[in-house]
PDB file of N, CA and C in Angstrom:
ATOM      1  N   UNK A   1     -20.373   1.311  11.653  1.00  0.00           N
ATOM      2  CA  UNK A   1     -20.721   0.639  10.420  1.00  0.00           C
ATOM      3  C   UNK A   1     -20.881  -0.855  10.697  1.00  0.00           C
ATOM      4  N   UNK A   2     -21.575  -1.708   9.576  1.00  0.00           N
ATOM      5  CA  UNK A   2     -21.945  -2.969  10.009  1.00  0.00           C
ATOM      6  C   UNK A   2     -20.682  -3.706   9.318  1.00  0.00           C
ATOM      7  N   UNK A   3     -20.155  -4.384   8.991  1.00  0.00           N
ATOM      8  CA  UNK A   3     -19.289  -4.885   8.354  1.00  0.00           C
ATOM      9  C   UNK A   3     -18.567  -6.498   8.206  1.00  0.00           C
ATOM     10  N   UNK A   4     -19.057  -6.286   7.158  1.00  0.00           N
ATOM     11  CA  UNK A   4     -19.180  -8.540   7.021  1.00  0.00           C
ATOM     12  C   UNK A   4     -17.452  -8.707   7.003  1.00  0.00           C
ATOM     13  N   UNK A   5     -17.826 -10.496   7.621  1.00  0.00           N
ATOM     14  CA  UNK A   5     -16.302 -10.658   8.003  1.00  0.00           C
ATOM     15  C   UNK A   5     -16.431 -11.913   7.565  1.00  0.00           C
ATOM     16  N   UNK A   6     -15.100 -13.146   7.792  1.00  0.00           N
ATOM     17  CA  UNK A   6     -14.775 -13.772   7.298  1.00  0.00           C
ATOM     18  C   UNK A   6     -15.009 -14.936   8.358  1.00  0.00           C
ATOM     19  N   UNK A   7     -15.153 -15.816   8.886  1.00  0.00           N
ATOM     20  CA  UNK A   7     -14.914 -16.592  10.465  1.00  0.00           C
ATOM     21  C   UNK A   7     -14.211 -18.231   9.986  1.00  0.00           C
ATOM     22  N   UNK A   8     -13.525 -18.537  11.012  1.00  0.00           N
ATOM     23  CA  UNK A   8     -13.449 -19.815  11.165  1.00  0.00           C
ATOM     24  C   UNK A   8     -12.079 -20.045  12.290  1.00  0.00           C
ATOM     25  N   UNK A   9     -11.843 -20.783  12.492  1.00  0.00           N
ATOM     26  CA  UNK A   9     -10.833 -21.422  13.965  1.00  0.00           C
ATOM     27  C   UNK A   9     -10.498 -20.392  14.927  1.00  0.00           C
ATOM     28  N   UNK A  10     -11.920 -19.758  15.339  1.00  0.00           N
ATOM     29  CA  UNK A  10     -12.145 -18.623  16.162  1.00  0.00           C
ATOM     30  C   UNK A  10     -11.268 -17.410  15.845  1.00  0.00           C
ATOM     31  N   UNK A  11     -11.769 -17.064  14.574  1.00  0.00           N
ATOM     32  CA  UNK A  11     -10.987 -15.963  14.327  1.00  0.00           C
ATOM     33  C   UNK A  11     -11.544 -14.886  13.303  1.00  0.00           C
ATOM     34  N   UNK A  12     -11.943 -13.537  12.891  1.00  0.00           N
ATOM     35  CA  UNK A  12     -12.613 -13.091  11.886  1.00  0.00           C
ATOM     36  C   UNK A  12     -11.687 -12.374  11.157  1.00  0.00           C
ATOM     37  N   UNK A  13     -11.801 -11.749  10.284  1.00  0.00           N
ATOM     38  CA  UNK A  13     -11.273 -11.258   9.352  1.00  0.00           C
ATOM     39  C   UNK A  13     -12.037 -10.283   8.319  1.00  0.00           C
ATOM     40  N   UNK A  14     -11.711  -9.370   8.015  1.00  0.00           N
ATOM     41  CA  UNK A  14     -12.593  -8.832   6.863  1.00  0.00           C
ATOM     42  C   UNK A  14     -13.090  -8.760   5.810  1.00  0.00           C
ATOM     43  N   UNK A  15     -14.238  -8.695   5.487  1.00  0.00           N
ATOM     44  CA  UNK A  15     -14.362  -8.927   3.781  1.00  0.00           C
ATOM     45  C   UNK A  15     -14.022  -7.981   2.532  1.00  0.00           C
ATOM     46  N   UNK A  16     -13.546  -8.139   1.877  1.00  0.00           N
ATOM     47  CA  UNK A  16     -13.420  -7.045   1.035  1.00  0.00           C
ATOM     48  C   UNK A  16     -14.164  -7.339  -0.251  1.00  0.00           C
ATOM     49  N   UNK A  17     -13.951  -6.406  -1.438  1.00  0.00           N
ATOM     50  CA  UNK A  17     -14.855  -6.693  -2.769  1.00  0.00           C
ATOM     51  C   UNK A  17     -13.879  -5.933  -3.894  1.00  0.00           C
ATOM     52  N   UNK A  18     -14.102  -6.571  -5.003  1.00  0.00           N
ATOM     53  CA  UNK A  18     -13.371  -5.256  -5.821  1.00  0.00           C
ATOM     54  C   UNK A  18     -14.663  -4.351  -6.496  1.00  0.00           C
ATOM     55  N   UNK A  19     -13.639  -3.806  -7.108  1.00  0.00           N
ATOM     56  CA  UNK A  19     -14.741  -2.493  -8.115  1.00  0.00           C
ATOM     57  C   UNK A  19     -14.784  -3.097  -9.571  1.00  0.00           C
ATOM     58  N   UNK A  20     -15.440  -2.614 -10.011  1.00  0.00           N
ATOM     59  CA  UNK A  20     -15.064  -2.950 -11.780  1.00  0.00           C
ATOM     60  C   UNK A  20     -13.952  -2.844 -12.424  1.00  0.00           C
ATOM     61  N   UNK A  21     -13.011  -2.113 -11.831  1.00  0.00           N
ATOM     62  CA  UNK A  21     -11.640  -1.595 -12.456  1.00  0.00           C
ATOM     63  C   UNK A  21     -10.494  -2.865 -11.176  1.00  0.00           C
ATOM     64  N   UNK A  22     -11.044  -3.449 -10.611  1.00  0.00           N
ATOM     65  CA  UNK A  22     -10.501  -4.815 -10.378  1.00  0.00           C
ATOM     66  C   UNK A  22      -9.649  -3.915  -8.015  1.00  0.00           C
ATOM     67  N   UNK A  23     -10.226  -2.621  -8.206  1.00  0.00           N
ATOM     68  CA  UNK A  23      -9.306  -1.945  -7.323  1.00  0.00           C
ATOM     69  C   UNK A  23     -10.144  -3.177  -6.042  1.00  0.00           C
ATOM     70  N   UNK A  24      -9.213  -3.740  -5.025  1.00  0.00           N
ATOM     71  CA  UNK A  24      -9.820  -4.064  -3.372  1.00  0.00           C
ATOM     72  C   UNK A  24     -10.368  -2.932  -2.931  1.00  0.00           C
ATOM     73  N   UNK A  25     -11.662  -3.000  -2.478  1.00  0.00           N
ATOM     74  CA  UNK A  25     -12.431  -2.097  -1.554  1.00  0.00           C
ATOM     75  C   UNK A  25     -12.599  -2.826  -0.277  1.00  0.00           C
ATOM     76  N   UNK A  26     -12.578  -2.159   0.794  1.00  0.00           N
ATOM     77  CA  UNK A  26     -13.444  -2.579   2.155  1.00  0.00           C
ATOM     78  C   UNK A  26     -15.173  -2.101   1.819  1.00  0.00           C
ATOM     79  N   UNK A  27     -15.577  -3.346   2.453  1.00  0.00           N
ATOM     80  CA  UNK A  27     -16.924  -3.376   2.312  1.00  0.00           C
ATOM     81  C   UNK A  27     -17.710  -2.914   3.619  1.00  0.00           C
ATOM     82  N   UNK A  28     -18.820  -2.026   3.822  1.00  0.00           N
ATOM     83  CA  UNK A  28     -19.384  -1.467   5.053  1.00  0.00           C
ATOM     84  C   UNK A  28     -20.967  -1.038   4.702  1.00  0.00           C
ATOM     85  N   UNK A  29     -21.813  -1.787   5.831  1.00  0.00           N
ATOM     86  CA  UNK A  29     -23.167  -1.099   5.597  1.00  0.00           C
ATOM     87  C   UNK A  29     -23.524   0.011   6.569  1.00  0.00           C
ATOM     88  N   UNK A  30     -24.268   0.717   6.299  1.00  0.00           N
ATOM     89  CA  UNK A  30     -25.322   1.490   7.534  1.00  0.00           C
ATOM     90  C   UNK A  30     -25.996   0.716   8.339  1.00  0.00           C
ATOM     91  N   UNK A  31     -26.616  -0.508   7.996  1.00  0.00           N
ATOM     92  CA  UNK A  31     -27.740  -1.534   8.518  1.00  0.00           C
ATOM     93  C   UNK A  31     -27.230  -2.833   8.457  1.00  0.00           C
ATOM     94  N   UNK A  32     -27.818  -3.584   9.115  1.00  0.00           N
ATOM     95  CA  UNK A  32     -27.813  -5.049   9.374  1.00  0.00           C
ATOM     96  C   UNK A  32     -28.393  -5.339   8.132  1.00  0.00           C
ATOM     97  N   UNK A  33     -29.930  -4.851   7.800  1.00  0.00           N
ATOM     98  CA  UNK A  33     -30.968  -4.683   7.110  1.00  0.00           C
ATOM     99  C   UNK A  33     -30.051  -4.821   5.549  1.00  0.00           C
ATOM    100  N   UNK A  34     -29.397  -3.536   5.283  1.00  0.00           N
ATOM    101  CA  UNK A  34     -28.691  -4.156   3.771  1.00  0.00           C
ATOM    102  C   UNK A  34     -27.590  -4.286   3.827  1.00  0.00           C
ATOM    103  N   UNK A  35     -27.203  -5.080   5.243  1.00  0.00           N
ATOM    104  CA  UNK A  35     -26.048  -5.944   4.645  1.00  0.00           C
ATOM    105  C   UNK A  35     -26.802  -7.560   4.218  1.00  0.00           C
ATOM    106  N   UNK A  36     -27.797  -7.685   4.781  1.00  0.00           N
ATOM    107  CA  UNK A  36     -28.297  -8.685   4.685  1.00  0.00           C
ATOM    108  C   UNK A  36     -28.816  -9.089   3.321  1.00  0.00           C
ATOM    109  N   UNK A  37     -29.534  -7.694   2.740  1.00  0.00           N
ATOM    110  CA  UNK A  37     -30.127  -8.042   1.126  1.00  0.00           C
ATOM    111  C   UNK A  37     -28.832  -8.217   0.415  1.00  0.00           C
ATOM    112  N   UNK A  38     -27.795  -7.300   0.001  1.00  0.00           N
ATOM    113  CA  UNK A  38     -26.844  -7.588  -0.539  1.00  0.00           C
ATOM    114  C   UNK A  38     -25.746  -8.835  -0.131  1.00  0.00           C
ATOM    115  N   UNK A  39     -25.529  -9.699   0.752  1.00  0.00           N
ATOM    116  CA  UNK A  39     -24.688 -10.462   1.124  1.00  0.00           C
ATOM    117  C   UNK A  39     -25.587 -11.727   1.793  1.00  0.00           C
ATOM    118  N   UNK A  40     -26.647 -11.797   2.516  1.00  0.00           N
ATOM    119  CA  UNK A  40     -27.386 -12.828   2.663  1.00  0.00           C
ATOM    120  C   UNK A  40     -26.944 -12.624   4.267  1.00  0.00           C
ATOM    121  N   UNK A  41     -28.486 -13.134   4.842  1.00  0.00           N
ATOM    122  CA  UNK A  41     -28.999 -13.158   6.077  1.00  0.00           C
ATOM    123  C   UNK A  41     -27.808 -13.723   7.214  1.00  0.00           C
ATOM    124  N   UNK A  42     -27.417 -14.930   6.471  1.00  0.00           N
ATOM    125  CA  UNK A  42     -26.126 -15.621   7.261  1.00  0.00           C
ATOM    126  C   UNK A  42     -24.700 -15.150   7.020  1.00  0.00           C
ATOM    127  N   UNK A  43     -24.239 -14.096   6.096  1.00  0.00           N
ATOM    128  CA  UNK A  43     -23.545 -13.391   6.602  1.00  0.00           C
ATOM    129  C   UNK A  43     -22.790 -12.882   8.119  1.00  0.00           C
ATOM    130  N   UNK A  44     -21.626 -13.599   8.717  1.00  0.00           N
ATOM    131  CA  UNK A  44     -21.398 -12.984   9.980  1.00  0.00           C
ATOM    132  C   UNK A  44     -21.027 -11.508   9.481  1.00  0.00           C
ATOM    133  N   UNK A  45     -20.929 -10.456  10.803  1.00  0.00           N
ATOM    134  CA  UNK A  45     -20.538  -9.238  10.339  1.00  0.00           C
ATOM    135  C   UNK A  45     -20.513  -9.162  12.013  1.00  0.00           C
ATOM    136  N   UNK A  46     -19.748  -7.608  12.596  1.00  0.00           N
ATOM    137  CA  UNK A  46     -19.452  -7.008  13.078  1.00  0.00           C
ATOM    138  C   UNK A  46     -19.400  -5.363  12.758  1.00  0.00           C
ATOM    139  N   UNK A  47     -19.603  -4.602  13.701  1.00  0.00           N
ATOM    140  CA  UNK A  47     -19.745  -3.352  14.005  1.00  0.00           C
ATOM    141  C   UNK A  47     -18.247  -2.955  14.447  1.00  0.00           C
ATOM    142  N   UNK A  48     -17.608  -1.959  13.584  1.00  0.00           N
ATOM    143  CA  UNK A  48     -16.432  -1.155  13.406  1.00  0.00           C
ATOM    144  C   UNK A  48     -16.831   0.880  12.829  1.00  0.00           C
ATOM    145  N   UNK A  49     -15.924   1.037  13.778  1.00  0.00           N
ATOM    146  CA  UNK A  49     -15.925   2.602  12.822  1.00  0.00           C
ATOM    147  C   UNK A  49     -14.941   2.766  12.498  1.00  0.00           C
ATOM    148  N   UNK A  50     -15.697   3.747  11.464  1.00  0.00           N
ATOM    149  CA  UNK A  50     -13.982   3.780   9.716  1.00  0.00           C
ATOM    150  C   UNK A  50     -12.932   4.083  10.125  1.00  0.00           C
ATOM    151  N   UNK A  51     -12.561   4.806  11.115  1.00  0.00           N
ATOM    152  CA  UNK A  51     -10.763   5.277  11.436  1.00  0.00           C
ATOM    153  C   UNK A  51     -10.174   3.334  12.024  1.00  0.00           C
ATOM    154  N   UNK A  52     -11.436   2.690  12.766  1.00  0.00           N
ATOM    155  CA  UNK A  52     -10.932   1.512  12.721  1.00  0.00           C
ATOM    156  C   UNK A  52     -10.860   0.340  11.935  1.00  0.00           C
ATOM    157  N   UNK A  53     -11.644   0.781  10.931  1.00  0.00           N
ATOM    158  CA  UNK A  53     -11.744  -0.100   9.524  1.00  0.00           C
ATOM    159  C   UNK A  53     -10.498   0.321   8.675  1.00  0.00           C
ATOM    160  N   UNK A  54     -10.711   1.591   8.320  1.00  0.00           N
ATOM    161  CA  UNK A  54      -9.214   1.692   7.931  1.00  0.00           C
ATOM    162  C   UNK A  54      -7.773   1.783   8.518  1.00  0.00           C
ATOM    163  N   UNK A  55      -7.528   1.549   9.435  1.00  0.00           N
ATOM    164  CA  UNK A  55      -6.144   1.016  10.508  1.00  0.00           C
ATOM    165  C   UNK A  55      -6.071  -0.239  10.069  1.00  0.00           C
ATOM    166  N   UNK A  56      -7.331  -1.389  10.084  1.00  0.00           N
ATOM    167  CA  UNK A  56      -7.075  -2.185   9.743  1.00  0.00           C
ATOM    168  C   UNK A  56      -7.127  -2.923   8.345  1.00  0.00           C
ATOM    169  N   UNK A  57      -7.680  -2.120   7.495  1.00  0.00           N
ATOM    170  CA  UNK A  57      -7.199  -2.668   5.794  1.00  0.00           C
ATOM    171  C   UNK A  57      -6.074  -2.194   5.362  1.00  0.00           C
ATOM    172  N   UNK A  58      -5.340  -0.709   6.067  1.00  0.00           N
ATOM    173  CA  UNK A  58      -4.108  -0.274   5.023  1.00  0.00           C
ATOM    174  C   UNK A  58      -3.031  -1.161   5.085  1.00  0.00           C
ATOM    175  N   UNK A  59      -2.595  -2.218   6.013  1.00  0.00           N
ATOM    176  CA  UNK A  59      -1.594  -2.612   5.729  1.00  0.00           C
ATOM    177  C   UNK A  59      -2.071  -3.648   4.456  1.00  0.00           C
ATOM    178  N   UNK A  60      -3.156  -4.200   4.313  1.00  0.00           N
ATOM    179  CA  UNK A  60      -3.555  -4.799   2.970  1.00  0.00           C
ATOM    180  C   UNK A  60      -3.559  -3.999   1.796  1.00  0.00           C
ATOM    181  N   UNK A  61      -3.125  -2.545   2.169  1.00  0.00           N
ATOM    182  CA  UNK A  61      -3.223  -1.615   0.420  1.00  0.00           C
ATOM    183  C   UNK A  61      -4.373  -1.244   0.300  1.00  0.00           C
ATOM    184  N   UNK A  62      -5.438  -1.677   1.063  1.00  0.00           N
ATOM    185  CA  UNK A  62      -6.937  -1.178   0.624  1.00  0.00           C
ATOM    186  C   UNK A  62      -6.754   0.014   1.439  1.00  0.00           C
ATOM    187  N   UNK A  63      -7.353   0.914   0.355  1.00  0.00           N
ATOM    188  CA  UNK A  63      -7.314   2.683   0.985  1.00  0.00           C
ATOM    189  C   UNK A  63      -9.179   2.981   0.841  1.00  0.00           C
ATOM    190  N   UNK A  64      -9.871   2.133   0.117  1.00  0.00           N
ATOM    191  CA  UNK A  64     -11.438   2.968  -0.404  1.00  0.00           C
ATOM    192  C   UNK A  64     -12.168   1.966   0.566  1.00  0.00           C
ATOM    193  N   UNK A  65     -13.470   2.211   1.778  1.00  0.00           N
ATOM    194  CA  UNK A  65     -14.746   1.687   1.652  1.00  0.00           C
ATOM    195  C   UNK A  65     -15.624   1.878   1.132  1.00  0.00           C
ATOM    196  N   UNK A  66     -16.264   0.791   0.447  1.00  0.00           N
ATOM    197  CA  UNK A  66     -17.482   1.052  -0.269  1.00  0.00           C
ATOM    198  C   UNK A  66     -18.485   1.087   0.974  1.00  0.00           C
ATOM    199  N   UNK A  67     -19.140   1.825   0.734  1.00  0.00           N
ATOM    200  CA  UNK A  67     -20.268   1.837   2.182  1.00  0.00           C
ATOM    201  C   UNK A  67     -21.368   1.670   1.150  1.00  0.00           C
ATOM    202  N   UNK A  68     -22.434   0.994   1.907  1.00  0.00           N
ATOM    203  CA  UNK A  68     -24.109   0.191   1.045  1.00  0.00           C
ATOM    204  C   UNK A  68     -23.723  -0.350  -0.528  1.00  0.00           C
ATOM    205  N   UNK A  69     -22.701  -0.932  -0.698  1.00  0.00           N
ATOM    206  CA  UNK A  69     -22.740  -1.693  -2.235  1.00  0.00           C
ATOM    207  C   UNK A  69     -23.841  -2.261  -1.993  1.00  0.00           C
ATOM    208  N   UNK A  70     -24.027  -1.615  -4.035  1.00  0.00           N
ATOM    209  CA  UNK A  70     -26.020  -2.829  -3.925  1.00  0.00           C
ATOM    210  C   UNK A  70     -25.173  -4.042  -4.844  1.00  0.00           C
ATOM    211  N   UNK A  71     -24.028  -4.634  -5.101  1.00  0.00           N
ATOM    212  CA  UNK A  71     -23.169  -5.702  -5.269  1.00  0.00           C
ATOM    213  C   UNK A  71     -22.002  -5.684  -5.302  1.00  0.00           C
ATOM    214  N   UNK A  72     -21.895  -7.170  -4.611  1.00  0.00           N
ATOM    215  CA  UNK A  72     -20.327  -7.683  -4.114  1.00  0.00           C
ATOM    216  C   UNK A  72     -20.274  -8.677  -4.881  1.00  0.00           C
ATOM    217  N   UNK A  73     -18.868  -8.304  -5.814  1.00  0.00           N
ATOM    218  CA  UNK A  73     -17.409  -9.111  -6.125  1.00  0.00           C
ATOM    219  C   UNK A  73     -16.581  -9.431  -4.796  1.00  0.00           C
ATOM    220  N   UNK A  74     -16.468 -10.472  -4.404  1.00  0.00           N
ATOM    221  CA  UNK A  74     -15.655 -10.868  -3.368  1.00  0.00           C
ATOM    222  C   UNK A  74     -14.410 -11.131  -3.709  1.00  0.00           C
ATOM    223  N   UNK A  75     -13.459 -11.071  -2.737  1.00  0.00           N
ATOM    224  CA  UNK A  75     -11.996 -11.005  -2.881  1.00  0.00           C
ATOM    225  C   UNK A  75     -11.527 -12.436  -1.729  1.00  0.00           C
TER     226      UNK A  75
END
């Protein structure tokens, strides 16, 4: 999965989003392509697969990825 991240003092982090009901989701595309329409071209992101996306959100409580949101609420 493609998956936008967070960067700065050499370090990334993940992005997350909520839902309408306010729940944290992990955020994940299929493509570069729409992570780019939905989040913008300069978006950093990285390539993860879900058993390693989710290892690394549960200790944050996030249990759901949204995979291709056509919009992000950022967290």
């Amino acid at each position: 999965m493609v998956v936008p991240v967070k960067t700065g003092s050499g370090t990334a982090c993940l992005r997350c989003g909520r839902l309408p009901d306010g729940e944290r989701v992990g955020i994940a595309f299929t493509t570069q392509a729409r992570l780019a329409r939905v989040m913008g071209a300069d978006q950093p992101w990285t390539y993860l697969s879900g058993p390693a996306m989710r290892d690394m959100l549960a200790p944050l409580g996030v249990t759901r990825i949204q995979v291709d949101p056509g919009l992000i609420a950022a967290s």
